[in-house]
PDB file of N, CA and C in Angstrom:
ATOM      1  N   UNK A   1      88.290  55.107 -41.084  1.00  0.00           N
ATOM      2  CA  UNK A   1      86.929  54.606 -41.167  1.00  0.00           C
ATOM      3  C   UNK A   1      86.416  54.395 -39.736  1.00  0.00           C
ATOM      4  N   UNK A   2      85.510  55.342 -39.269  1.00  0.00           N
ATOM      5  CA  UNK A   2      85.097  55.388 -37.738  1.00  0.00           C
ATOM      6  C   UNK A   2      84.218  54.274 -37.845  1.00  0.00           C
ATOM      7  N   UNK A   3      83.708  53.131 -38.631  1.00  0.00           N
ATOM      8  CA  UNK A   3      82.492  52.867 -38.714  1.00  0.00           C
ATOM      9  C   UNK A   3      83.108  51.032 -37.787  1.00  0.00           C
ATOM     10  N   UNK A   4      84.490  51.186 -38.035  1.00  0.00           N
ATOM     11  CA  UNK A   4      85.081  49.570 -36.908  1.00  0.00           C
ATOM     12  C   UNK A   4      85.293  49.852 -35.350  1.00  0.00           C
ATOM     13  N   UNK A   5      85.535  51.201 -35.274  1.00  0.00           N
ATOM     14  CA  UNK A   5      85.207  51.899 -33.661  1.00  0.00           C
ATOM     15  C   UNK A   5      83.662  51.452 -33.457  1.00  0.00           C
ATOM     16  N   UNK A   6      82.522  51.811 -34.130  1.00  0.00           N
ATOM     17  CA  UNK A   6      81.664  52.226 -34.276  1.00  0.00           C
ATOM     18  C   UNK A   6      81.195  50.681 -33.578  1.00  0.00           C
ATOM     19  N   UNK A   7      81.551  49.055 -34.643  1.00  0.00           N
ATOM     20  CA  UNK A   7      81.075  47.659 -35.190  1.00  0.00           C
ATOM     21  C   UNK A   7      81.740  47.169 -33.711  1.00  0.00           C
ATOM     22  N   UNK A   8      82.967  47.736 -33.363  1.00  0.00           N
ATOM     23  CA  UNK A   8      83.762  47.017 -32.043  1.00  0.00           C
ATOM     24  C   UNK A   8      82.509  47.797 -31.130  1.00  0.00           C
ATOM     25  N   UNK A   9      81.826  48.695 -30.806  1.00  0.00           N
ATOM     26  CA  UNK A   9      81.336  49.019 -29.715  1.00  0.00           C
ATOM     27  C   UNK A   9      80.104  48.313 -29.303  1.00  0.00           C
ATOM     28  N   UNK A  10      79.200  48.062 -30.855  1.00  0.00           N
ATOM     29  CA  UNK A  10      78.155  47.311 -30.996  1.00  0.00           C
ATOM     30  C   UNK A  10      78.082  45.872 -30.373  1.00  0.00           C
ATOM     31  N   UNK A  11      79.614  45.217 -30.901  1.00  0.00           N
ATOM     32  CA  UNK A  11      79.655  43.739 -30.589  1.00  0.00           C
ATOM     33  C   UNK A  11      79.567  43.799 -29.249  1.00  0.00           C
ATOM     34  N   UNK A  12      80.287  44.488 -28.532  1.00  0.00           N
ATOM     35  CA  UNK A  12      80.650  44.655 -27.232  1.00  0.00           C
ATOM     36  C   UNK A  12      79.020  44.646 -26.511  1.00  0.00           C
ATOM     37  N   UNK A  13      78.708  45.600 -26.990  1.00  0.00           N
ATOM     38  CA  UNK A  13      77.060  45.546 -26.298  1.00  0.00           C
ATOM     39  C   UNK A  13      76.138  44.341 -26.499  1.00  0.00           C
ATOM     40  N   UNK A  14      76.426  44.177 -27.975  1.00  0.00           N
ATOM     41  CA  UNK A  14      75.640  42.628 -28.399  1.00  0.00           C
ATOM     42  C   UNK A  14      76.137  41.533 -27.204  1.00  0.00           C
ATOM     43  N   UNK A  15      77.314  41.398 -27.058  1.00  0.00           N
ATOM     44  CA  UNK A  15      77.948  40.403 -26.198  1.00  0.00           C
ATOM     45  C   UNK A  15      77.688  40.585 -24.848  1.00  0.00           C
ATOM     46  N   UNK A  16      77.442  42.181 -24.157  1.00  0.00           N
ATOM     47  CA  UNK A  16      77.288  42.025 -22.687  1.00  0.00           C
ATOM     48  C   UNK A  16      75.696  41.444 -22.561  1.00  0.00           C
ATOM     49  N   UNK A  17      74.664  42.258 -23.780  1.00  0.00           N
ATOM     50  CA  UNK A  17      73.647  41.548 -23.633  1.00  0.00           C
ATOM     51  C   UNK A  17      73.204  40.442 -23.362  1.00  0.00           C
ATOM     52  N   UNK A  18      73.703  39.639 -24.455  1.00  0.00           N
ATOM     53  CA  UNK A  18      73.927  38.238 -24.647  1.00  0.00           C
ATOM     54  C   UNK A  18      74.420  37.729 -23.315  1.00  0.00           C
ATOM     55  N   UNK A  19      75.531  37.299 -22.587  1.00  0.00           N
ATOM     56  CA  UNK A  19      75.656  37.379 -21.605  1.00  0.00           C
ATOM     57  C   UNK A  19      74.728  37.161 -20.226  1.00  0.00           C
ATOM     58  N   UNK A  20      74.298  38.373 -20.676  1.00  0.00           N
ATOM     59  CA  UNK A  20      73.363  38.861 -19.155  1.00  0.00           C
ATOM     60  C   UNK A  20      71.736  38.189 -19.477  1.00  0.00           C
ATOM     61  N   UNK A  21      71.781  37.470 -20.676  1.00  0.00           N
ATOM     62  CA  UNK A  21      70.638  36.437 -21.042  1.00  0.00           C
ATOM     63  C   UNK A  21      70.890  35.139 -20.746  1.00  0.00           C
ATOM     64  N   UNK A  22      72.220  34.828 -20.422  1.00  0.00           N
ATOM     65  CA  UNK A  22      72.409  33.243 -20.455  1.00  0.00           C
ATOM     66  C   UNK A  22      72.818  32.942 -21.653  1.00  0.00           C
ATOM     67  N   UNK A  23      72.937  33.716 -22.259  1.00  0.00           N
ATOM     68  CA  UNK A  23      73.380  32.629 -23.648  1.00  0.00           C
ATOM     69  C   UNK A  23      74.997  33.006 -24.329  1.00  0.00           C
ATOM     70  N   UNK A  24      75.045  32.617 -25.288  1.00  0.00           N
ATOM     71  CA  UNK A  24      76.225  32.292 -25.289  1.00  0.00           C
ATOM     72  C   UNK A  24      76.613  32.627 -26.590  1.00  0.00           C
ATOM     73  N   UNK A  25      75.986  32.523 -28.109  1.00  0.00           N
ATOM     74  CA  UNK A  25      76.118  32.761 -29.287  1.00  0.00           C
ATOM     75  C   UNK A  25      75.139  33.504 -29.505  1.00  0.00           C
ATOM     76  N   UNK A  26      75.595  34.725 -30.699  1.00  0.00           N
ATOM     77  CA  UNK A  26      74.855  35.596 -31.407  1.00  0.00           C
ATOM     78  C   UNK A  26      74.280  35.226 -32.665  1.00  0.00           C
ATOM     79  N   UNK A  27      73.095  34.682 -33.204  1.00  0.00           N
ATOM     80  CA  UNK A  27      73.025  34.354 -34.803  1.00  0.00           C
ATOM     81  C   UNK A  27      72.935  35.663 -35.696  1.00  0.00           C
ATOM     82  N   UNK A  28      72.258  36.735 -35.145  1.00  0.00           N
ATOM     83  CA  UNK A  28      71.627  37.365 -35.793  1.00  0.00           C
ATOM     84  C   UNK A  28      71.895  38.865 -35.044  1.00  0.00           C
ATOM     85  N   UNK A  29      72.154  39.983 -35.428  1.00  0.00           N
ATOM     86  CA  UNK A  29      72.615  41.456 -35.382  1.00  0.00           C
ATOM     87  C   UNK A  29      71.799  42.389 -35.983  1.00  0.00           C
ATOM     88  N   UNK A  30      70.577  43.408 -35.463  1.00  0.00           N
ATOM     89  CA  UNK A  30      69.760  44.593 -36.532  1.00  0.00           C
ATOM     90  C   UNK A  30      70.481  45.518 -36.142  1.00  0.00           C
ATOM     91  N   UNK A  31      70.717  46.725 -36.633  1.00  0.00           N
ATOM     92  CA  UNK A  31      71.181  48.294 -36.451  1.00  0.00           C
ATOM     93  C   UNK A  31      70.164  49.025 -37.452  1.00  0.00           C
ATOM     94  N   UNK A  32      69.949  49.633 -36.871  1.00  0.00           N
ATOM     95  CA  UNK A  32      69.150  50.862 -37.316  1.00  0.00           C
ATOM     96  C   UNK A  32      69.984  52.254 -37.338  1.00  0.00           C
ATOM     97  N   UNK A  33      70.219  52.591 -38.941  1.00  0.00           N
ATOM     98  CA  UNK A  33      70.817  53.297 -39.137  1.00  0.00           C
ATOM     99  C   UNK A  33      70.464  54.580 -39.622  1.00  0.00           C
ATOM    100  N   UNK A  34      70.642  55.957 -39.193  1.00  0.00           N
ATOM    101  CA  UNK A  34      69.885  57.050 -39.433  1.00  0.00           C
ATOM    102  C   UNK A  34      70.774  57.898 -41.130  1.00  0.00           C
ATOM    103  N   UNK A  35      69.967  57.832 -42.000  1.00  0.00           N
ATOM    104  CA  UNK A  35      70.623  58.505 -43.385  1.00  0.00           C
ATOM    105  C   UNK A  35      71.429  59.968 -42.983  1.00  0.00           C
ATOM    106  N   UNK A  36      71.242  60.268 -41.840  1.00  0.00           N
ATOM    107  CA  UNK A  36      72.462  61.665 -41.836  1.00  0.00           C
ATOM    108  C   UNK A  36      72.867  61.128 -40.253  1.00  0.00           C
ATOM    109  N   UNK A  37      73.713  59.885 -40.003  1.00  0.00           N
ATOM    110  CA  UNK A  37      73.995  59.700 -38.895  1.00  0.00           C
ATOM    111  C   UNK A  37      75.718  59.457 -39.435  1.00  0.00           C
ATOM    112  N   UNK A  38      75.890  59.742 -40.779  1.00  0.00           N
ATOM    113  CA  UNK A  38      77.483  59.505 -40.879  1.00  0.00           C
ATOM    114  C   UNK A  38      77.974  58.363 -41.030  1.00  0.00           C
ATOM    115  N   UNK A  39      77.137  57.130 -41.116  1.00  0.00           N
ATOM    116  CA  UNK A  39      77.808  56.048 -40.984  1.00  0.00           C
ATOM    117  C   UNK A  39      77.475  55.542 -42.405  1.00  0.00           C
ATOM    118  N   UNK A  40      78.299  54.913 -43.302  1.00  0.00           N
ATOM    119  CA  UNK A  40      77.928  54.345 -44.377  1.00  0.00           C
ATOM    120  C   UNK A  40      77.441  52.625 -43.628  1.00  0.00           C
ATOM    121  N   UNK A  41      76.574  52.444 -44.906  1.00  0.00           N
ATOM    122  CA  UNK A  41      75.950  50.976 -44.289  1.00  0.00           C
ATOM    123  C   UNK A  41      77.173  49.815 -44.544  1.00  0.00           C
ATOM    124  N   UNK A  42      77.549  50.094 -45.830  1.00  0.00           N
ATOM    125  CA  UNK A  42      78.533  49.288 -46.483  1.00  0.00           C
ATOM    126  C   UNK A  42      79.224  49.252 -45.846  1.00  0.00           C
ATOM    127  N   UNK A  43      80.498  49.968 -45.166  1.00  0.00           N
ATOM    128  CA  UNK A  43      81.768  50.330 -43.951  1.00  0.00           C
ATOM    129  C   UNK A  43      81.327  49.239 -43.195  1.00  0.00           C
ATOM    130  N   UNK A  44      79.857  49.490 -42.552  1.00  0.00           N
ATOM    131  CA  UNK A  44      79.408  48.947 -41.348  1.00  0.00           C
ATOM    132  C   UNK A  44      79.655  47.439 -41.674  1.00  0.00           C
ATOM    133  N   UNK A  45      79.043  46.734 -42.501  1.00  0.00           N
ATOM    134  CA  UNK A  45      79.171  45.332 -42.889  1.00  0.00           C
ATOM    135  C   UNK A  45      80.358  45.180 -43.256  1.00  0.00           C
ATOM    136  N   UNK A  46      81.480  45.731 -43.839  1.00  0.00           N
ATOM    137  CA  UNK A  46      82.730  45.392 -43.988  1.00  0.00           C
ATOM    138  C   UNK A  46      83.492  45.406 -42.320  1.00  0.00           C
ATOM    139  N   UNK A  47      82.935  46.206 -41.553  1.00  0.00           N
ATOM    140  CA  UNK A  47      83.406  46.166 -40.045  1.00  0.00           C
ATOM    141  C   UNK A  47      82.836  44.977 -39.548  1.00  0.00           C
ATOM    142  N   UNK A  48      82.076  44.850 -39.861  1.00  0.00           N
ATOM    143  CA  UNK A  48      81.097  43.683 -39.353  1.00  0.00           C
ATOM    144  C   UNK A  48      82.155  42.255 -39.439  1.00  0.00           C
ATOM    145  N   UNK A  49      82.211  42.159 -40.512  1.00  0.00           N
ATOM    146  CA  UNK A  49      82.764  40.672 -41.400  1.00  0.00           C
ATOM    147  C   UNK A  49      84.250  40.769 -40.755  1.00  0.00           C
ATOM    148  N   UNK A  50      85.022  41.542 -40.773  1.00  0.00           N
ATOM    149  CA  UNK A  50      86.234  42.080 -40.459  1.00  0.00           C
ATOM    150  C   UNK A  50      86.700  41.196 -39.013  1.00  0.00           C
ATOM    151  N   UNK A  51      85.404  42.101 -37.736  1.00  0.00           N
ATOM    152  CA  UNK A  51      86.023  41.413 -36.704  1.00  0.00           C
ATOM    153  C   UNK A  51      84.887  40.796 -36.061  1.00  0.00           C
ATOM    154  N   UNK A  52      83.645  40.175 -36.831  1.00  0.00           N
ATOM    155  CA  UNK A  52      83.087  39.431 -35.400  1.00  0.00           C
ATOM    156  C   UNK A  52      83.670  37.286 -35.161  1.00  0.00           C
ATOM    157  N   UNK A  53      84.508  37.671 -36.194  1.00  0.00           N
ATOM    158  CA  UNK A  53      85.452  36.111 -35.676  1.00  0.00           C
ATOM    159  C   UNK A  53      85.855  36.351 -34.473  1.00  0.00           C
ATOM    160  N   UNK A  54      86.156  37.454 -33.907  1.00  0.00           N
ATOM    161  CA  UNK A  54      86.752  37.409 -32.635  1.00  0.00           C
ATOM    162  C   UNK A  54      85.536  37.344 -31.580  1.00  0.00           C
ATOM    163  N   UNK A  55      84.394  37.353 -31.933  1.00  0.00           N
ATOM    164  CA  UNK A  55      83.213  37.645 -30.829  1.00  0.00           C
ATOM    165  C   UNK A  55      82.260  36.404 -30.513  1.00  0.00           C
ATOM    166  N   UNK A  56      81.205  37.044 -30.006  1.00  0.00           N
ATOM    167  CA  UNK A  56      79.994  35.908 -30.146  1.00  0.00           C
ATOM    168  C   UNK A  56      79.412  35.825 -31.006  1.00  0.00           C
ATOM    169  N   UNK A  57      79.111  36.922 -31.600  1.00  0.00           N
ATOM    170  CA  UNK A  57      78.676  36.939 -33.360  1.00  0.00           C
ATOM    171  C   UNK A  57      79.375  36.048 -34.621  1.00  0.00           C
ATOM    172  N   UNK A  58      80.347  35.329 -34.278  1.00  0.00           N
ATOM    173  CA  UNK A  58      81.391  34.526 -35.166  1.00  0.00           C
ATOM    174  C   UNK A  58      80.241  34.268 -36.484  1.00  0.00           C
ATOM    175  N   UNK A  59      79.668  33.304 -36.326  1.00  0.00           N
ATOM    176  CA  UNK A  59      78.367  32.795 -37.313  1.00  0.00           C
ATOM    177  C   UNK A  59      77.501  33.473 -37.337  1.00  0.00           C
ATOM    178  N   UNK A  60      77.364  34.904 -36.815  1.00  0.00           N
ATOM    179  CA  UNK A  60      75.538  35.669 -36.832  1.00  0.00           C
ATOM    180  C   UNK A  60      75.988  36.232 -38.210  1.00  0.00           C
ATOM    181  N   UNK A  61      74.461  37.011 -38.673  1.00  0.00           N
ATOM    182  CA  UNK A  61      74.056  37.994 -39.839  1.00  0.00           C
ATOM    183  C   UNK A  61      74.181  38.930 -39.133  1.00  0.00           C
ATOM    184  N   UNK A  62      74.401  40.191 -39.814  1.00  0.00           N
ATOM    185  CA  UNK A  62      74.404  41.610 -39.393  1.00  0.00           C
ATOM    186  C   UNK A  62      72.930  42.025 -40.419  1.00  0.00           C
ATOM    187  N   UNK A  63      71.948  42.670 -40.056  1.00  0.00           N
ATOM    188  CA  UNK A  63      70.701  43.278 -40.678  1.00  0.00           C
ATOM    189  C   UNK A  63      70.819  44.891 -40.440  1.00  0.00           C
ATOM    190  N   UNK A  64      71.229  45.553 -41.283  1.00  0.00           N
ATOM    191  CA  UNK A  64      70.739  47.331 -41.494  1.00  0.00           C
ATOM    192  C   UNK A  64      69.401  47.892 -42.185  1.00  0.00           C
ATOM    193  N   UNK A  65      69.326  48.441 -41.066  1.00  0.00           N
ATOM    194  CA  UNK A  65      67.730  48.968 -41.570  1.00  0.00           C
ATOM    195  C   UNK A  65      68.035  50.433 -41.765  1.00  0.00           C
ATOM    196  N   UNK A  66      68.250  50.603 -43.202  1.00  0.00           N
ATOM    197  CA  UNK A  66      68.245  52.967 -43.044  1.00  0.00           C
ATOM    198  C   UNK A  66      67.210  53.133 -42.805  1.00  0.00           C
ATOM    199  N   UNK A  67      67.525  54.041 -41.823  1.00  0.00           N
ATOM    200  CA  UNK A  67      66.432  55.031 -41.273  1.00  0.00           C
ATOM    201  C   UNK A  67      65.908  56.467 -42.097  1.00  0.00           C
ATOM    202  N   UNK A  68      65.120  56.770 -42.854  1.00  0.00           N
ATOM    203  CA  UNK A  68      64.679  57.996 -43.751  1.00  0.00           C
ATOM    204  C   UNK A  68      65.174  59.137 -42.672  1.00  0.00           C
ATOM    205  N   UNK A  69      65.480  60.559 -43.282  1.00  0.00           N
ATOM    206  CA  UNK A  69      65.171  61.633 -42.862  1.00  0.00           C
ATOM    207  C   UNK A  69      64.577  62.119 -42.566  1.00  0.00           C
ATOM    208  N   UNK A  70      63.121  62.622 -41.591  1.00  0.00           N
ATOM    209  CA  UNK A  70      62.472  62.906 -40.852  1.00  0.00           C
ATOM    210  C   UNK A  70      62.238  64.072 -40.476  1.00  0.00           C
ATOM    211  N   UNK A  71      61.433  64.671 -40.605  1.00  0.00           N
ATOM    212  CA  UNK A  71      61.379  66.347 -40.906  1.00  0.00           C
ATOM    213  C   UNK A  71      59.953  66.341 -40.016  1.00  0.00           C
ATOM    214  N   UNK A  72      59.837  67.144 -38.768  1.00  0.00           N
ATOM    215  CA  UNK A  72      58.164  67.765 -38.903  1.00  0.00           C
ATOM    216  C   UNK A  72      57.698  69.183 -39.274  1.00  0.00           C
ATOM    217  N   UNK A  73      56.732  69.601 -39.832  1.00  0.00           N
ATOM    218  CA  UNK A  73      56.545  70.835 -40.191  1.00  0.00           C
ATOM    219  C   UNK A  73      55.511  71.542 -39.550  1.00  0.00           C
ATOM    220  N   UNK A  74      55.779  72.656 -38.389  1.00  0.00           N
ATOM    221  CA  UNK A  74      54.779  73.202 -37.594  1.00  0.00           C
ATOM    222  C   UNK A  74      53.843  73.911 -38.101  1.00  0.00           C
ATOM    223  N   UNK A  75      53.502  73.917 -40.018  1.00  0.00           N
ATOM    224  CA  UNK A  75      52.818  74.975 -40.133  1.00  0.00           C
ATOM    225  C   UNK A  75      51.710  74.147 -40.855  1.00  0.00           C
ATOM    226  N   UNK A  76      52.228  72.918 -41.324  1.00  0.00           N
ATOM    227  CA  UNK A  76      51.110  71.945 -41.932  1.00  0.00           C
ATOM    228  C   UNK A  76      50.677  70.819 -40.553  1.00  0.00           C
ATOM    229  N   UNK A  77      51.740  70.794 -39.790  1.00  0.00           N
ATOM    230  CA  UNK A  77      51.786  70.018 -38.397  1.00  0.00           C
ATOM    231  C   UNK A  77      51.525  68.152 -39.242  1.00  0.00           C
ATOM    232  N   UNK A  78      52.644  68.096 -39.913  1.00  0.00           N
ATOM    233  CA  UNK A  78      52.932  67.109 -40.793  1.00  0.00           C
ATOM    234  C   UNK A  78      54.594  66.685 -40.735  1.00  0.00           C
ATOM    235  N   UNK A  79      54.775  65.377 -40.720  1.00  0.00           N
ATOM    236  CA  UNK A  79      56.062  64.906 -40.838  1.00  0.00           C
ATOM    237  C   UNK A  79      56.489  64.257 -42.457  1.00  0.00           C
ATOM    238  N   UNK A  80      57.442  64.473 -43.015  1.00  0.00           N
ATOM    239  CA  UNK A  80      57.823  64.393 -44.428  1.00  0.00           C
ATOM    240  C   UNK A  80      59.295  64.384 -44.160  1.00  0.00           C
ATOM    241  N   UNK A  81      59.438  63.713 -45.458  1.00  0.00           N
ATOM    242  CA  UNK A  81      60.915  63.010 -45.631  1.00  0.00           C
ATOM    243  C   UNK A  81      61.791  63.674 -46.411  1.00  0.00           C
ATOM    244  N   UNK A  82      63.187  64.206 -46.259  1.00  0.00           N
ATOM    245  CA  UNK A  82      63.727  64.867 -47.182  1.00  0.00           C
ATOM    246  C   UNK A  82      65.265  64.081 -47.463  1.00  0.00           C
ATOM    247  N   UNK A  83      65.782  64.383 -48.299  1.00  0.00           N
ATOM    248  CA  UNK A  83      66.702  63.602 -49.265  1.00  0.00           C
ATOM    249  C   UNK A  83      68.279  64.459 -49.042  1.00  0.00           C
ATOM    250  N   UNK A  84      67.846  65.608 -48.530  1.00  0.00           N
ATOM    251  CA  UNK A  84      69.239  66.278 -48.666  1.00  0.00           C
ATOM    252  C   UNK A  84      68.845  67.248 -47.029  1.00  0.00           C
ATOM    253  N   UNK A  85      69.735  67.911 -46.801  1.00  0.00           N
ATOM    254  CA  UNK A  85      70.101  68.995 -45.969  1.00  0.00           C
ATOM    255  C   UNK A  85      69.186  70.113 -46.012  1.00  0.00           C
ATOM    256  N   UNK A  86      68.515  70.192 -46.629  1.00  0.00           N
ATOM    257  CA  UNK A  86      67.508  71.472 -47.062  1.00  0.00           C
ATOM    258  C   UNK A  86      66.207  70.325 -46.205  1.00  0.00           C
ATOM    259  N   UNK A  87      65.681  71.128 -44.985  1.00  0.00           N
ATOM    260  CA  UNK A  87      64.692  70.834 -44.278  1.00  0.00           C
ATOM    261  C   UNK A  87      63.345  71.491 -44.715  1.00  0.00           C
ATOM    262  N   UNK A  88      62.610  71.481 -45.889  1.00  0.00           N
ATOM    263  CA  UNK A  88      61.694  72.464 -46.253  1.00  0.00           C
ATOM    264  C   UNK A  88      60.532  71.309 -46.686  1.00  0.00           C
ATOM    265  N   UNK A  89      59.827  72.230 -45.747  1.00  0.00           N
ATOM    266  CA  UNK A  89      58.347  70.997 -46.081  1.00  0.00           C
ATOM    267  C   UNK A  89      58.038  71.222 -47.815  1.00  0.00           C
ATOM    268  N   UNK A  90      57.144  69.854 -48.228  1.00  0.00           N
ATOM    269  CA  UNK A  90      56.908  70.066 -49.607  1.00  0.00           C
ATOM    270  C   UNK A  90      55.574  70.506 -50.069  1.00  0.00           C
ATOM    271  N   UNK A  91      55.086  70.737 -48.835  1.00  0.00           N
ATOM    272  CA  UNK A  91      53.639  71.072 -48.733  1.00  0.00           C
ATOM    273  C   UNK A  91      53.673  72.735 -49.161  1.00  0.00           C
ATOM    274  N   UNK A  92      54.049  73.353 -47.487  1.00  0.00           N
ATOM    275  CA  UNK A  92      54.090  74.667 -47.844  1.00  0.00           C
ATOM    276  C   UNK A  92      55.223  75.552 -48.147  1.00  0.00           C
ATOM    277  N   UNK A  93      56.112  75.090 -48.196  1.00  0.00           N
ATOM    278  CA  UNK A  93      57.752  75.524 -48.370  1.00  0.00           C
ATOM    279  C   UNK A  93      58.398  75.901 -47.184  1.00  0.00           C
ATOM    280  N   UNK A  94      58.320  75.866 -46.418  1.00  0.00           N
ATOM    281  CA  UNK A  94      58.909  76.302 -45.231  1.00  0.00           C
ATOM    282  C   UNK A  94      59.787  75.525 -44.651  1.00  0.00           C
ATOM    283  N   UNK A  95      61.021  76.011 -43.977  1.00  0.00           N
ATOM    284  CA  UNK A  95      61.490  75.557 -43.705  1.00  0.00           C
ATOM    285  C   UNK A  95      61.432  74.780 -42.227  1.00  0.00           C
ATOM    286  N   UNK A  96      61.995  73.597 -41.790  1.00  0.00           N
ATOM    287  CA  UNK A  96      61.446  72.959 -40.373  1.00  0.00           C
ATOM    288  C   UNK A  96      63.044  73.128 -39.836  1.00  0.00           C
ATOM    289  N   UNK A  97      63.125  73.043 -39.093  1.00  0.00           N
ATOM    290  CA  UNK A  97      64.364  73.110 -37.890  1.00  0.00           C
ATOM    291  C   UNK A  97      64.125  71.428 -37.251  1.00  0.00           C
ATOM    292  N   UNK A  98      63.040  71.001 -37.201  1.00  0.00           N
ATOM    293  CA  UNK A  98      62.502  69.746 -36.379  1.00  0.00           C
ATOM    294  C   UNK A  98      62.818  68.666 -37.081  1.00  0.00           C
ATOM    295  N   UNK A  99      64.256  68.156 -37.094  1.00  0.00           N
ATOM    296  CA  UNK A  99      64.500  66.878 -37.759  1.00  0.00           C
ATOM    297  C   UNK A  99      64.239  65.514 -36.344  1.00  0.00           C
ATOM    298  N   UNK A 100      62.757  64.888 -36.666  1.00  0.00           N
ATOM    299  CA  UNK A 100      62.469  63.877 -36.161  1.00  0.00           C
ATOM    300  C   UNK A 100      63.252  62.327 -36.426  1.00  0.00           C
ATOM    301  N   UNK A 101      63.368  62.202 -37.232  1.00  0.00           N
ATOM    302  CA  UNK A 101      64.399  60.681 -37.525  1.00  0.00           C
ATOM    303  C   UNK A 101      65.693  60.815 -38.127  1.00  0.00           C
ATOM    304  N   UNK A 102      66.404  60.129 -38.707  1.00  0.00           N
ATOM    305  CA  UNK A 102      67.764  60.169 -39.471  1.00  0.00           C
ATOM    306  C   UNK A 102      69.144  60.266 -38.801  1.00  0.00           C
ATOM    307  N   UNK A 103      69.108  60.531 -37.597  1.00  0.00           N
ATOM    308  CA  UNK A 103      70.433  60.225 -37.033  1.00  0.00           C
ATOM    309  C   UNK A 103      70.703  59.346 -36.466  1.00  0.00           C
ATOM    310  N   UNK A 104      70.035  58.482 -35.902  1.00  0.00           N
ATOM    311  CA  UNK A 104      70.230  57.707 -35.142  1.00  0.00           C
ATOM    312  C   UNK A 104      71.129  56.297 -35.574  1.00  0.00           C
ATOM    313  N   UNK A 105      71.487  55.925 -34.712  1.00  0.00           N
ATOM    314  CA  UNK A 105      72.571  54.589 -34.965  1.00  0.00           C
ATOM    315  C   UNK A 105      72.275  53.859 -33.681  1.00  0.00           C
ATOM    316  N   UNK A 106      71.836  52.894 -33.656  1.00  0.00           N
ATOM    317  CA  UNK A 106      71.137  51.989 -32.587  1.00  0.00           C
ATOM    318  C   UNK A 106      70.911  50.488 -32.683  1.00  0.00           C
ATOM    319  N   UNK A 107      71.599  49.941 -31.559  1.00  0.00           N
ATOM    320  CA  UNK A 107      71.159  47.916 -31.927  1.00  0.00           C
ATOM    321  C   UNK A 107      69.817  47.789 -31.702  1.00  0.00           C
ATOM    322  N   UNK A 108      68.785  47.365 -32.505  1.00  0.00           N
ATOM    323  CA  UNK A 108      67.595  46.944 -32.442  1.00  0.00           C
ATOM    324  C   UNK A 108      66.847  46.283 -31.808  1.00  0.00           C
ATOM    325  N   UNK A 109      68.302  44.796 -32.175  1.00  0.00           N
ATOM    326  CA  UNK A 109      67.612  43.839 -32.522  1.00  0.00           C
ATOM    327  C   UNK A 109      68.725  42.398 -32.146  1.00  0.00           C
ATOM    328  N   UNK A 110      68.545  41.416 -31.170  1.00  0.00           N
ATOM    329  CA  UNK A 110      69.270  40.377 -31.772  1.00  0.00           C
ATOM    330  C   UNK A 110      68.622  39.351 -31.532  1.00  0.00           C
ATOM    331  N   UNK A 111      69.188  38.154 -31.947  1.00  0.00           N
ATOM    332  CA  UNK A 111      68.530  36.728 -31.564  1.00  0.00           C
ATOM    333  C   UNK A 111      69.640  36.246 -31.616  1.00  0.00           C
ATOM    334  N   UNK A 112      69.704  35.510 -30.078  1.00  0.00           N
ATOM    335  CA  UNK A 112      71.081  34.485 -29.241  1.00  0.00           C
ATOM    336  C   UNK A 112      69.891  33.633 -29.117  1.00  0.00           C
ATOM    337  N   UNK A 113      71.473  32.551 -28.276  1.00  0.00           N
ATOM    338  CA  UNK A 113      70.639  31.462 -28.172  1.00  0.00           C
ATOM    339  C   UNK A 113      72.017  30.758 -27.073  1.00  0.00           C
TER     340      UNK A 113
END
């Protein structure tokens, strides 16, 4: 399960942040998670719970936000959302190569104190 590699790298960043603010405890954790970025959300919160006793996060929430799939289409010059691997606008059928959102895996968001 890559997704506690994934939760150990996050804390780590949450914590240098934190840190480099003066503060000292994490309450609160966002990730923004992209629907074809590989990471299950669930994993993530079981990584989460797993090891932030060892961190500054001890007492924070972890918040996941999925991120939709993200498609633009150069022939309607429209962005639309697709559900699977098949990048095809629903407008005109065509297919897009231009996946704008959905991979991404990124800390958002925190509130220390």
């Amino acid at each position: 399960m890559h997704e506690f590699g994934i939760m150990e790298a996050a804390l780590e960043t949450a914590a240098q942040k934190t840190r480099a603010a003066g503060a000292t405890q994490i309450h609160r954790l966002k990730l923004r998670v992209g629907k074809l970025s590989g990471v299950v959300p669930e994993a993530l919160q079981f990584a989460f719970d797993a090891l932030k006793d060892k961190s500054l996060a001890a007492q924070a929430v972890l918040e996941i936000e999925e991120v939709p799939a993200v498609c633009w289409c150069a022939d309607c010059a429209a962005e639309f959302e697709t559900a699977d691997l098949k990048y095809e606008c629903p407008r005109c059928h065509q297919p897009s190569g231009d996946l704008r959102r959905g991979k991404q895996m990124e800390l958002a968001s925190l509130e220390i104190s």
